[in-house]
C-alpha atoms as a PDB file:
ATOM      1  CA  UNK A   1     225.779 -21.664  31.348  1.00  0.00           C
ATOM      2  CA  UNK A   2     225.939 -19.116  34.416  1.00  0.00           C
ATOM      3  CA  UNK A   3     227.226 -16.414  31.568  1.00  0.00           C
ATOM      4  CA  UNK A   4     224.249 -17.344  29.297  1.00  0.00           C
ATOM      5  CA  UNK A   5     221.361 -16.665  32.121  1.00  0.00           C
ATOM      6  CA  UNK A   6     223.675 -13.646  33.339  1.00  0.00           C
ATOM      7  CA  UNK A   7     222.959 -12.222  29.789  1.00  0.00           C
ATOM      8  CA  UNK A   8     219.282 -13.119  29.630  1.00  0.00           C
ATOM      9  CA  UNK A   9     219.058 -12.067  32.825  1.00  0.00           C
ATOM     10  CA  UNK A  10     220.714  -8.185  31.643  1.00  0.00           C
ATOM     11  CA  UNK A  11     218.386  -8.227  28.687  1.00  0.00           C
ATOM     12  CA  UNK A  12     214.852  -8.975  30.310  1.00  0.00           C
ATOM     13  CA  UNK A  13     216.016  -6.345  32.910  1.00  0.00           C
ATOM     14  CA  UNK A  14     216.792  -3.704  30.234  1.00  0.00           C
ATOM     15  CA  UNK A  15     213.392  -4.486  28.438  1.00  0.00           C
ATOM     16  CA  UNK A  16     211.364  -4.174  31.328  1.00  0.00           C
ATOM     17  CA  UNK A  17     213.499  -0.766  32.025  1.00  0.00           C
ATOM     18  CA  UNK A  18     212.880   0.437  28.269  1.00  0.00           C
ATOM     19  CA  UNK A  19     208.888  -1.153  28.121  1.00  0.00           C
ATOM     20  CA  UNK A  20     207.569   1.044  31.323  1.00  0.00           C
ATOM     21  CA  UNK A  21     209.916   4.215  30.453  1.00  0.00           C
ATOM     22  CA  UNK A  22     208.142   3.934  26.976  1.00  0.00           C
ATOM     23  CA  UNK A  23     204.565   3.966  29.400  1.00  0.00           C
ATOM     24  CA  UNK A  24     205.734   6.554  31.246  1.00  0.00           C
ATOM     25  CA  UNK A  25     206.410   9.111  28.188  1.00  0.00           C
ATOM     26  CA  UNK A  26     203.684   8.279  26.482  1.00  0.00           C
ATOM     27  CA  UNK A  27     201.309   8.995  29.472  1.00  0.00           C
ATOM     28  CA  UNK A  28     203.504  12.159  29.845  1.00  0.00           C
ATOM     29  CA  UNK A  29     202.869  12.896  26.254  1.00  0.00           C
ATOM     30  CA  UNK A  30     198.864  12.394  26.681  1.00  0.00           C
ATOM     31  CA  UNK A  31     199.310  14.681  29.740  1.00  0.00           C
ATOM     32  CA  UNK A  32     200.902  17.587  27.572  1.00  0.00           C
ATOM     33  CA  UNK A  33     198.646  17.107  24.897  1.00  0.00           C
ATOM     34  CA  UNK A  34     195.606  17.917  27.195  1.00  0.00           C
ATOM     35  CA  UNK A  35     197.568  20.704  28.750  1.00  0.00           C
ATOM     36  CA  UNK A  36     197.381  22.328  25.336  1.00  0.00           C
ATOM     37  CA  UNK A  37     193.715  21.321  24.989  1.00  0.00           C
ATOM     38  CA  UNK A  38     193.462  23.489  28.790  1.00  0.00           C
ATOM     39  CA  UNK A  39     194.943  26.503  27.481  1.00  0.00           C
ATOM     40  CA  UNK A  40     192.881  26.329  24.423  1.00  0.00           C
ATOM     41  CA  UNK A  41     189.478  26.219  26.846  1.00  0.00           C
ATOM     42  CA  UNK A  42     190.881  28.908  28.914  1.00  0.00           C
ATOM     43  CA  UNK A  43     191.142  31.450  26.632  1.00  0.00           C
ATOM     44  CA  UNK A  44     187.687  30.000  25.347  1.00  0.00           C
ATOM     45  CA  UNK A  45     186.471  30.792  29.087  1.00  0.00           C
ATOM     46  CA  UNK A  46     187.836  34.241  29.045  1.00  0.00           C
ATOM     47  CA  UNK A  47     186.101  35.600  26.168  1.00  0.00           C
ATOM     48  CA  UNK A  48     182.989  34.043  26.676  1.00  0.00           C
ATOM     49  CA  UNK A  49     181.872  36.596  29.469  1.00  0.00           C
ATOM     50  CA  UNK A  50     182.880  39.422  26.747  1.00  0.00           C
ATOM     51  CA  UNK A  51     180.299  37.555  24.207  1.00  0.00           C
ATOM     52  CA  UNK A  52     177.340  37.307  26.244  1.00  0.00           C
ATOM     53  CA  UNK A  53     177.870  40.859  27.493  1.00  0.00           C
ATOM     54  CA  UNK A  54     178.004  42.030  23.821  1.00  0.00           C
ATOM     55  CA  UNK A  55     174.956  39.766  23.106  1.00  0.00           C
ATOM     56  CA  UNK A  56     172.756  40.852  25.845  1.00  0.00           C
ATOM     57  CA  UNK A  57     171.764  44.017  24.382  1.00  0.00           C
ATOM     58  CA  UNK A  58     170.328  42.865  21.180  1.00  0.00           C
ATOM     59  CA  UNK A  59     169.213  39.299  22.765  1.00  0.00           C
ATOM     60  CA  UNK A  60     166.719  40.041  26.047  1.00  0.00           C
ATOM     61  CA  UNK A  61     164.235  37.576  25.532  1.00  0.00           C
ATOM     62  CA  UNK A  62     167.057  34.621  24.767  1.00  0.00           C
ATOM     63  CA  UNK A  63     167.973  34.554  28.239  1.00  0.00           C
ATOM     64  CA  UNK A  64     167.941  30.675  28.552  1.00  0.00           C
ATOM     65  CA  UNK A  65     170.625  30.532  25.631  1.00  0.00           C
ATOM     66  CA  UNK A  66     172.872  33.262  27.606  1.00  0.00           C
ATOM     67  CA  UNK A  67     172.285  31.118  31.136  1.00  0.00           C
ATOM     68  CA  UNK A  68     173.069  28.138  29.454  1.00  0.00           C
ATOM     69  CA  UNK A  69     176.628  28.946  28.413  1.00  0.00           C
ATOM     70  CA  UNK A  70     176.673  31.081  31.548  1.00  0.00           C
ATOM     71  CA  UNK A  71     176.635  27.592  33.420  1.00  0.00           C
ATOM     72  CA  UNK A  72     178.651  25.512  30.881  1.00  0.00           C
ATOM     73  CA  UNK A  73     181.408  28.016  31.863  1.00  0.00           C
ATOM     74  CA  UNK A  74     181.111  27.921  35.050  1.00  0.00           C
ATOM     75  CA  UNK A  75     181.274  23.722  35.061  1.00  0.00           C
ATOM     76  CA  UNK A  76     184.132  23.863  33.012  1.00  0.00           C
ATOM     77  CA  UNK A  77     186.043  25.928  35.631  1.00  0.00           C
ATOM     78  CA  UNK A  78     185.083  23.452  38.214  1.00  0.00           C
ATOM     79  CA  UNK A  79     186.413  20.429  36.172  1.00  0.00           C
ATOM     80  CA  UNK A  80     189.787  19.135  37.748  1.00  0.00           C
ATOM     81  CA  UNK A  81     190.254  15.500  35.901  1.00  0.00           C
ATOM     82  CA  UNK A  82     190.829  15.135  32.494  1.00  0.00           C
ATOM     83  CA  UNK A  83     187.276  13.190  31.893  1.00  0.00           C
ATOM     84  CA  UNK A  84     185.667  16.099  33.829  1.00  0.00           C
ATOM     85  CA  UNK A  85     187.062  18.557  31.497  1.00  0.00           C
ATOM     86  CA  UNK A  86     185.837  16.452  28.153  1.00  0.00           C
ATOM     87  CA  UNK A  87     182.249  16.500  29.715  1.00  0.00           C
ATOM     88  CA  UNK A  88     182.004  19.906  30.590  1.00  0.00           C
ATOM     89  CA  UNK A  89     183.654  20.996  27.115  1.00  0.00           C
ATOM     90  CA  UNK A  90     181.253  18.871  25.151  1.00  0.00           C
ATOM     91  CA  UNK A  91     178.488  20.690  27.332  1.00  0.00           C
ATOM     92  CA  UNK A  92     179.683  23.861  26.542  1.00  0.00           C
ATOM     93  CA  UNK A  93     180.414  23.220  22.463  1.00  0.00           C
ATOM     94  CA  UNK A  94     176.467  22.638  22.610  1.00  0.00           C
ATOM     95  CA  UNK A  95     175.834  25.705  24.312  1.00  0.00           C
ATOM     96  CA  UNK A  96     177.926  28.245  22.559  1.00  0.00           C
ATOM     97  CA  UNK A  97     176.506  25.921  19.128  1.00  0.00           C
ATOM     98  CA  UNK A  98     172.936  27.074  20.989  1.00  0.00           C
ATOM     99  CA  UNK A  99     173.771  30.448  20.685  1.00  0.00           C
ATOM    100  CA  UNK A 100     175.218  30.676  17.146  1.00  0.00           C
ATOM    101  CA  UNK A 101     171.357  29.227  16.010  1.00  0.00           C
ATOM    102  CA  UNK A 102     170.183  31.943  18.242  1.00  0.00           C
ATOM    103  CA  UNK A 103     172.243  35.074  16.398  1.00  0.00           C
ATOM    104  CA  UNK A 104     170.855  33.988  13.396  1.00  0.00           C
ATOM    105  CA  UNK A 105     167.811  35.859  14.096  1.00  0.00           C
ATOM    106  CA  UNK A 106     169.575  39.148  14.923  1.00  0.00           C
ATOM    107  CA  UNK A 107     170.939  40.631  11.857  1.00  0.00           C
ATOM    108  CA  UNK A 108     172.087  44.246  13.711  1.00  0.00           C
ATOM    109  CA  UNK A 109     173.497  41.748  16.278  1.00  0.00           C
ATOM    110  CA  UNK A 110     175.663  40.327  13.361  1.00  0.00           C
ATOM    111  CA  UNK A 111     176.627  43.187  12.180  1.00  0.00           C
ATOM    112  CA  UNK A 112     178.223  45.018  14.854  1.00  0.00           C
ATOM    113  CA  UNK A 113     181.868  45.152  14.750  1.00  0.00           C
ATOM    114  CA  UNK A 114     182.231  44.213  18.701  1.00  0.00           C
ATOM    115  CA  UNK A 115     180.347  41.303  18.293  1.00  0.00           C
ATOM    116  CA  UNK A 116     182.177  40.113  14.577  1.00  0.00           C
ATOM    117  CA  UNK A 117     185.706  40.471  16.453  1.00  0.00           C
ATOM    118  CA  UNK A 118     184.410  38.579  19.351  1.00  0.00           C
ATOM    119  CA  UNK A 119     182.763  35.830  17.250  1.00  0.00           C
ATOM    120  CA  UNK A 120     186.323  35.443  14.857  1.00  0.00           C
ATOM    121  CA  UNK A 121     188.591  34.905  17.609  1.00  0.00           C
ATOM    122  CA  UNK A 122     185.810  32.306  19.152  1.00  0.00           C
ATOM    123  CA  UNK A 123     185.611  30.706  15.772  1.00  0.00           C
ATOM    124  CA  UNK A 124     190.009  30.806  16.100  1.00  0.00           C
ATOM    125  CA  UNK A 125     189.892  29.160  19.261  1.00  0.00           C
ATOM    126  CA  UNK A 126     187.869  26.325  18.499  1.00  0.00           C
ATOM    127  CA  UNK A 127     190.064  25.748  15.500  1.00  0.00           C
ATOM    128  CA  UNK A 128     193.094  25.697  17.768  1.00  0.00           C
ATOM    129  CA  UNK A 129     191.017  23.638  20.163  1.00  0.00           C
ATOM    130  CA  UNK A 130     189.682  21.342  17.129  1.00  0.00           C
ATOM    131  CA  UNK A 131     193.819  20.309  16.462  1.00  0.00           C
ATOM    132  CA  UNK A 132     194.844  20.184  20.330  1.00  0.00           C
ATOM    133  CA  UNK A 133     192.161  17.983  20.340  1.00  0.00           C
ATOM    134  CA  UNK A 134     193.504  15.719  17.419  1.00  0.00           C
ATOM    135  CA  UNK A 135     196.737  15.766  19.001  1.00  0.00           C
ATOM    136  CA  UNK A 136     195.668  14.723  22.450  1.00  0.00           C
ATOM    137  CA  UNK A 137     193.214  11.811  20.871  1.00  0.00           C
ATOM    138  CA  UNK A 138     196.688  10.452  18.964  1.00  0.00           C
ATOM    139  CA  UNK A 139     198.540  10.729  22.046  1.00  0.00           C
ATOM    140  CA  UNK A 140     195.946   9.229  23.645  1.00  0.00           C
ATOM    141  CA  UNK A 141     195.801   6.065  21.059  1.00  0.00           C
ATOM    142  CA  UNK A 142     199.718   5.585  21.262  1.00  0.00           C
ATOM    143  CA  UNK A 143     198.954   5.047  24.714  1.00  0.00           C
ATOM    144  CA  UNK A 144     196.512   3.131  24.701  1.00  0.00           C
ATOM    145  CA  UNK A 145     198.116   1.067  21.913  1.00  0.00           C
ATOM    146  CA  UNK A 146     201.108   0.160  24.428  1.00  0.00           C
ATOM    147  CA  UNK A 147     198.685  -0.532  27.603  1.00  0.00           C
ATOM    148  CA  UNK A 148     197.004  -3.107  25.479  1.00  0.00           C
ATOM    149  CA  UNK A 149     199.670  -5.051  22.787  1.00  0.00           C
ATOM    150  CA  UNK A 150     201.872  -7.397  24.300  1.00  0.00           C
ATOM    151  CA  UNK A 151     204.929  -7.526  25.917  1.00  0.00           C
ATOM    152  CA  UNK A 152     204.142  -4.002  27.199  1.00  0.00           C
ATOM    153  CA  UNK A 153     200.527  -5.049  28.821  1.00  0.00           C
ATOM    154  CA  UNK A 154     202.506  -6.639  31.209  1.00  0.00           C
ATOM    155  CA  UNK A 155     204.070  -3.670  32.630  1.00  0.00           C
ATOM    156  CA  UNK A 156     200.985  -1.786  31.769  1.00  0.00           C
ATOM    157  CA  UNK A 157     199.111  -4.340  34.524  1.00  0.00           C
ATOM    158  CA  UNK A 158     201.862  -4.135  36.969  1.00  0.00           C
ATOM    159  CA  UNK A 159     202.356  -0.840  37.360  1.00  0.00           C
ATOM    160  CA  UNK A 160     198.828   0.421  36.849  1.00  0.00           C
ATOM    161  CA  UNK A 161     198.815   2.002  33.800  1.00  0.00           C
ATOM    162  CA  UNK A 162     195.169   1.936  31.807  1.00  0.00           C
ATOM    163  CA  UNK A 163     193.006   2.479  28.859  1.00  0.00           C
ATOM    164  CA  UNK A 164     192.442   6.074  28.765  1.00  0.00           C
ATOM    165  CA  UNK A 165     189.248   7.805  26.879  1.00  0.00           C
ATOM    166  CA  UNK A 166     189.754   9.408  24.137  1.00  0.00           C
ATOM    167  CA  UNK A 167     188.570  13.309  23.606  1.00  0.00           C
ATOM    168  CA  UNK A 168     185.094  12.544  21.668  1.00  0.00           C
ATOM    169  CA  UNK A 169     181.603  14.751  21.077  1.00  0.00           C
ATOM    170  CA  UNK A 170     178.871  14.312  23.332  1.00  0.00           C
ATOM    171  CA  UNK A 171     175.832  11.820  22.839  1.00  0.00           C
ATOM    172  CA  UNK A 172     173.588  14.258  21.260  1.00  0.00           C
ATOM    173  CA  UNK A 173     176.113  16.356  19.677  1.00  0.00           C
ATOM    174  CA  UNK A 174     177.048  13.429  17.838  1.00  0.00           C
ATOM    175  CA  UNK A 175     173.423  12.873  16.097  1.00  0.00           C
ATOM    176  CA  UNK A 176     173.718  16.564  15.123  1.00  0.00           C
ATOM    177  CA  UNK A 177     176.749  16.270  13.275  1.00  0.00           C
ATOM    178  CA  UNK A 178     176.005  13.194  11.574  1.00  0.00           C
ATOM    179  CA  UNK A 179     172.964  15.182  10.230  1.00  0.00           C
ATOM    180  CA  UNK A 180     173.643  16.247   7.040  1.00  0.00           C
ATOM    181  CA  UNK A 181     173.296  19.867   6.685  1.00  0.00           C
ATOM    182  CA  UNK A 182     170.265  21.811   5.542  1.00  0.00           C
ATOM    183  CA  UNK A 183     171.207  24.530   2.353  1.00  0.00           C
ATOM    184  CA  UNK A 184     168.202  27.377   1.988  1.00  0.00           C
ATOM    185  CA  UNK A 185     169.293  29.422  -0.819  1.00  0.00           C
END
C-alpha cells in the first residue's frame, strides 16, 4: 500500500515538474518569437528617417503625413512591453499605409531611384515582419492553449502564468482591410 502511494506520489510530482517546464518554454518561445518581431521593427525604425528625408523634397505641403509617421516612430521607440509595442506598430502600419496613399500623387517622387530602393526594402521588411508576426501569434496560441486546457490550468493558476494577446491589426485598420479593394483601370 505504502509502495503504491510512493509511486503515485513520484508520478504526480514528475507531472507537475513536466506541466510548468512545458509553461515555461512555451512562454520562452512567445518571448523569442516577439524578439524576432523587435528586430523586424527596428530595422523598420531605421529606415524610416531615410524615407521621409527622401520624401520631403517632392512632398512640402504633406507635412501632416511626414509628422505622423515622424511620431509613430518615435512611440514605437518608447514602447517597452510587448502590448506597448503591438499598439504603437499598429499605429505606425497606418501611418507609413498614410503615406503610400500620399505618393500616389507624386509620379517623379515614384520614380526616383533613392526613393524605389527605399520603398523595396520597406515593402521587405514588412514581409519579414508579416511572418515574425505569424510566428509569434502561433507561439502565442500554444501558450495560451496550455494556460487554459486542463491539467495544465492548474499550474498555469498557481504559478501565474496568463492569457496573452495575440499580435492583431488595429480597430480601424481592420475595417480597411476588410474593404474590398477598389480596381481603376
Amino acid at each position: 500500500m505504502i509502495i503504491a502511494l510512493f509511486v503515485i506520489l513520484i508520478f504526480c510530482l514528475l507531472l507537475s515538474i513536466s506541466l510548468y517546464n512545458r509553461l515555461v518554454r512555451l512562454r520562452n518561445n512567445r518571448e523569442n518569437a516577439f524578439a524576432d518581431i523587435d528586430v523586424q521593427l527596428k530595422q523598420r525604425q531605421d529606415l524610416i528617417p531615410q524615407l521621409v528625408e527622401a520624401v520631403k523634397a517632392y512632398m512640402k505641403h504633406e507635412s501632416t503625413v511626414l509628422t505622423d509617421i515622424t511620431n509613430a516612430r518615435a512611440n514605437t521607440v518608447k514602447a517597452t512591453t510587448i502590448n506597448e509595442k503591438i499598439a504603437a506598430d499598429n499605429q505606425l502600419s497606418s501611418a507609413l499605409h498614410g503615406l503610400n496613399v500620399a505618393v500616389e500623387a507624386y509620379p517623379d517622387l515614384k520614380a526616383n531611384q533613392n526613393f524605389k530602393q527605399l520603398q523595396d526594402e520597406i515593402a521587405d521588411i514588412e514581409n519579414k515582419l508579416a511572418a515574425a508576426r505569424r510566428f509569434f501569434n502561433s507561439a502565442t496560441k500554444e501558450l495560451n492553449n496550455a494556460v487554459e486546457i486542463f491539467p495544465s490550468n492548474i499550474f498555469a493558476i498557481m504559478f501565474n502564468f496568463k492569457r496573452e494577446q495575440m499580435f492583431e491589426i488595429a480597430a480601424g485598420d481592420r475595417t480597411k482591410a476588410e474593404e474590398t479593394p477598389k480596381l481603376n483601370f
